[in-house]
N, C-alpha and C. Protein backbone atom coordinates (compact mmCIF):
# COMPACT_ATOMS: atom_id res chain seq x y z
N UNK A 1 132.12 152.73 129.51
CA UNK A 1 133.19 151.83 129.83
C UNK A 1 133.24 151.55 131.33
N UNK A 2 132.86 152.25 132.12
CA UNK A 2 132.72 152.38 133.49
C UNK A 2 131.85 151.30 134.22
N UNK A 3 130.91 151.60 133.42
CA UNK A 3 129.84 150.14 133.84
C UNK A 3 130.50 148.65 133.53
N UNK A 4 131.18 148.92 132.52
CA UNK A 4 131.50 147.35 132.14
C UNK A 4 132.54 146.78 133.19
N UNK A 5 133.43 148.13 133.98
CA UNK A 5 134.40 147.70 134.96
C UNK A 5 133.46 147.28 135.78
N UNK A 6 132.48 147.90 136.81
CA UNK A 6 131.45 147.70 137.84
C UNK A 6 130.93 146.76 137.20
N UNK A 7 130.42 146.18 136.39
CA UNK A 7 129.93 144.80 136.47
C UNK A 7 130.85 143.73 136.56
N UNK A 8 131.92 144.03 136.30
CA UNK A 8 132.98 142.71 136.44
C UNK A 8 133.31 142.68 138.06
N UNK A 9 133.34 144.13 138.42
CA UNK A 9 133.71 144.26 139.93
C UNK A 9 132.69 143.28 140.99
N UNK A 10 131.55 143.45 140.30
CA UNK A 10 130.10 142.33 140.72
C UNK A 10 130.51 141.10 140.90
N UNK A 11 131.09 140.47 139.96
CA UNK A 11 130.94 139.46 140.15
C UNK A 11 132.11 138.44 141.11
N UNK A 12 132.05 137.57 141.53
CA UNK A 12 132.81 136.77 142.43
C UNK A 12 133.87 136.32 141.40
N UNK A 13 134.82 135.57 142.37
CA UNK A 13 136.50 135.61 141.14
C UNK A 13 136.27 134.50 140.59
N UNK A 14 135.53 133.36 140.43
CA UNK A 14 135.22 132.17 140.34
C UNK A 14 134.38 132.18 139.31
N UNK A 15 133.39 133.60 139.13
CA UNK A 15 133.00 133.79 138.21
C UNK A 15 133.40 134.38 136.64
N UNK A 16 134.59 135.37 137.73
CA UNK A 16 135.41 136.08 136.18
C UNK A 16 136.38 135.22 135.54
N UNK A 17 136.72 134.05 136.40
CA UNK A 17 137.62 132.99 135.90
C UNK A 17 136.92 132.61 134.89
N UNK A 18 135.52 131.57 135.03
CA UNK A 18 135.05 131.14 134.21
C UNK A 18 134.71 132.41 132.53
N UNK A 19 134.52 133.25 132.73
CA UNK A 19 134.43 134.60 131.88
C UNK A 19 135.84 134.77 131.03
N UNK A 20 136.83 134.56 131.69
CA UNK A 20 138.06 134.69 131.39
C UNK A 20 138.28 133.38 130.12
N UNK A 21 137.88 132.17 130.67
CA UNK A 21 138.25 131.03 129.77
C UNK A 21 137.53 130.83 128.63
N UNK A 22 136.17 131.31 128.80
CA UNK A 22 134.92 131.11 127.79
C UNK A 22 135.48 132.97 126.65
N UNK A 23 135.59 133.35 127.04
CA UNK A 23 136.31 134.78 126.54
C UNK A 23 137.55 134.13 125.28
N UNK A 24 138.71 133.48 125.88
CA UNK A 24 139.84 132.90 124.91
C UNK A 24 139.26 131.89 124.58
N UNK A 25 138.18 130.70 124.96
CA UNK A 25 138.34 130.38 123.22
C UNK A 25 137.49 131.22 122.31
N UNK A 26 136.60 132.40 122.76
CA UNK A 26 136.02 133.23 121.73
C UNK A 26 136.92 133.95 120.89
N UNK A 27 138.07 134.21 121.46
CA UNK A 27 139.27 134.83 121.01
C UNK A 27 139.37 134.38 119.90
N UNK A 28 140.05 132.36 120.05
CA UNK A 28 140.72 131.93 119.59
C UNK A 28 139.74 131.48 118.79
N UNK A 29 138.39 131.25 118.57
CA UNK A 29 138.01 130.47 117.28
C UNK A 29 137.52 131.77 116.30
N UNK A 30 137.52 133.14 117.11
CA UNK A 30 137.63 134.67 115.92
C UNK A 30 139.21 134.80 115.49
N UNK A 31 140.15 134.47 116.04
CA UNK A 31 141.15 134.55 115.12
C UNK A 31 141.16 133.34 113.88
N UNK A 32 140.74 132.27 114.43
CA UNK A 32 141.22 131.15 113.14
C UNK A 32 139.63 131.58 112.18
N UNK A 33 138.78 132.24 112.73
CA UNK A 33 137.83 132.58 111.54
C UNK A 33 138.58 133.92 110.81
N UNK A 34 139.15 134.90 111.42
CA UNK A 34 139.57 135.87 110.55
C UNK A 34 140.70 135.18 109.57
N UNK A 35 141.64 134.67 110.26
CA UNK A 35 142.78 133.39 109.48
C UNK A 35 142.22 132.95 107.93
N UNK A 36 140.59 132.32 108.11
CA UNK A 36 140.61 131.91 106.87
C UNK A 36 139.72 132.87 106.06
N UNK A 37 139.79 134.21 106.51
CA UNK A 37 139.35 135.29 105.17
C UNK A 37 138.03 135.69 105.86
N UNK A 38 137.46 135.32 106.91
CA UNK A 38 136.30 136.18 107.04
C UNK A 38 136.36 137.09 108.41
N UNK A 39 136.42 138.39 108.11
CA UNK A 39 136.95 139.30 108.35
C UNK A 39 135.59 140.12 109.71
N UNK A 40 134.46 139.64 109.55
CA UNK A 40 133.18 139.92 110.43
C UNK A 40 134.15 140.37 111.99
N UNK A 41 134.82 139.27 112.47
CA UNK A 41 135.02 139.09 113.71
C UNK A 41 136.20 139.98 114.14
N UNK A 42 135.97 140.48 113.59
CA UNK A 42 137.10 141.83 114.35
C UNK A 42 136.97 143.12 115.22
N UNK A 43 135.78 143.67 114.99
CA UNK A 43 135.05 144.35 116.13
C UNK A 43 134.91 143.68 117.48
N UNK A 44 134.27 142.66 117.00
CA UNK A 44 134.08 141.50 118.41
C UNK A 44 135.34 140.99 118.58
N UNK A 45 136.47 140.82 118.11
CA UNK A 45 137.56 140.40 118.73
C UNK A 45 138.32 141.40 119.63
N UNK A 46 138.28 142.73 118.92
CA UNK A 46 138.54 143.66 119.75
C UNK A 46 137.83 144.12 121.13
N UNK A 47 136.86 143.80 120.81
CA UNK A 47 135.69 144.50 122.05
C UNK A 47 135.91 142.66 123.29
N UNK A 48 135.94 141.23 123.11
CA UNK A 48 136.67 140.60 123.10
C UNK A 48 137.66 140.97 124.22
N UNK A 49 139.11 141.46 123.74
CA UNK A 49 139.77 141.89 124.30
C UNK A 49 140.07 142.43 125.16
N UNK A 50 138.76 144.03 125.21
CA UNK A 50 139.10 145.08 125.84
C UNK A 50 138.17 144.62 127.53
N UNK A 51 137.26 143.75 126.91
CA UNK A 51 136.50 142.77 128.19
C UNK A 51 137.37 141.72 129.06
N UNK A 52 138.34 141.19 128.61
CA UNK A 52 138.61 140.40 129.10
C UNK A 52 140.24 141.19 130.00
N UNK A 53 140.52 141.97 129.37
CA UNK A 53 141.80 142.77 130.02
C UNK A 53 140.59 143.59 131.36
N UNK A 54 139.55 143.98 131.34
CA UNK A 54 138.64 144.91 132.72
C UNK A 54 138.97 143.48 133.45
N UNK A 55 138.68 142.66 133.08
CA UNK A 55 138.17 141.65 133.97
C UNK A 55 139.87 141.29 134.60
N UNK A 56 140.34 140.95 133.93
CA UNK A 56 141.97 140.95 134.37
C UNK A 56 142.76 142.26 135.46
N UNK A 57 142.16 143.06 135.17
CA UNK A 57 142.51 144.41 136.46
C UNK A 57 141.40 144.17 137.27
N UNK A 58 140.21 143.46 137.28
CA UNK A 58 139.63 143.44 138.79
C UNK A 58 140.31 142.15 139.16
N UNK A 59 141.23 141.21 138.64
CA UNK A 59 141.41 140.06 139.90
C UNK A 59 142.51 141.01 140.23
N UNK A 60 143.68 141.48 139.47
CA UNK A 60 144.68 142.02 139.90
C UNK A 60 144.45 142.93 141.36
N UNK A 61 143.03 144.20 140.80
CA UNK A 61 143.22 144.65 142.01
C UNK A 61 142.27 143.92 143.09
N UNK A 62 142.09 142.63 142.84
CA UNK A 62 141.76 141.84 144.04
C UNK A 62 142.97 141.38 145.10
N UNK A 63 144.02 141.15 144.37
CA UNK A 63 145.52 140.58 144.28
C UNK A 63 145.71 141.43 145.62
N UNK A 64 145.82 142.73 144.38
CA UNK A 64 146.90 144.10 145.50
C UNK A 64 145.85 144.10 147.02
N UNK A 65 144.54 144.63 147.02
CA UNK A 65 143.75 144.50 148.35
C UNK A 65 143.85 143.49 149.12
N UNK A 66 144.19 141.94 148.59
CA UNK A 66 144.52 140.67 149.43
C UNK A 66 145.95 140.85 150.22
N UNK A 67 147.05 141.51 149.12
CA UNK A 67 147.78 141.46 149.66
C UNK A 67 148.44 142.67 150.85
N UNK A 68 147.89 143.67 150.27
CA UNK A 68 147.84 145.08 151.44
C UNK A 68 147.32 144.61 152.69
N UNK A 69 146.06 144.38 152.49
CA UNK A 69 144.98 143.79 153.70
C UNK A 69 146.10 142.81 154.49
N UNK A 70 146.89 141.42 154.19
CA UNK A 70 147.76 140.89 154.38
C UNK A 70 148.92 141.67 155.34
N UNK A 71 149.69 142.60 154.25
CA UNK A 71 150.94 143.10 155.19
C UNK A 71 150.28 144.14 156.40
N UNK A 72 149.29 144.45 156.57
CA UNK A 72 148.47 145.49 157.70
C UNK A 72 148.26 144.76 158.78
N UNK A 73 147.81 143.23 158.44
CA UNK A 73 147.63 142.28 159.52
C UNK A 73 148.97 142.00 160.00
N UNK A 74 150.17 141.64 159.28
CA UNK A 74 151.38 141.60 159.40
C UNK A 74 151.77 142.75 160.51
N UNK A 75 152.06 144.18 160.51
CA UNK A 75 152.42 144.67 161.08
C UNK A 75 152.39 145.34 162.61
């Protein structure tokens, strides 16, 4: 699981954006496939998920370092 954080950490935010959007509609066309009875896409919806939430705590802690880095210059 560790690696999968460090590779998201790799990449530039421009990149995890695009990762982020191509990610929900994978989401969203495995839910309307589970919706109509085929049930395959649920591992991958989960795994899905648990990718796209890593990728969501590296912009965050891009966020917090922008903004620390920020109030240090501030003071």
């Amino acid at each position: 699981m560790k690696e999968n954080a460090d590779k998201a950490r790799a990449l530039d935010t421009a990149e995890i954006h695009k990762q982020l959007r191509e990610a929900q509609e994978q989401m969203f066309r495995l839910r309307f496939q589970m919706r109509l009875g085929q049930m395959d896409g649920l591992k991958k919806y989960r795994g899905l998920k648990k990718e796209r939430a890593r990728m969501l705590t590296v912009l965050r802690e891009r966020e917090g370092n922008a903004d620390a880095g920020a109030a240090r210059g501030k003071s």
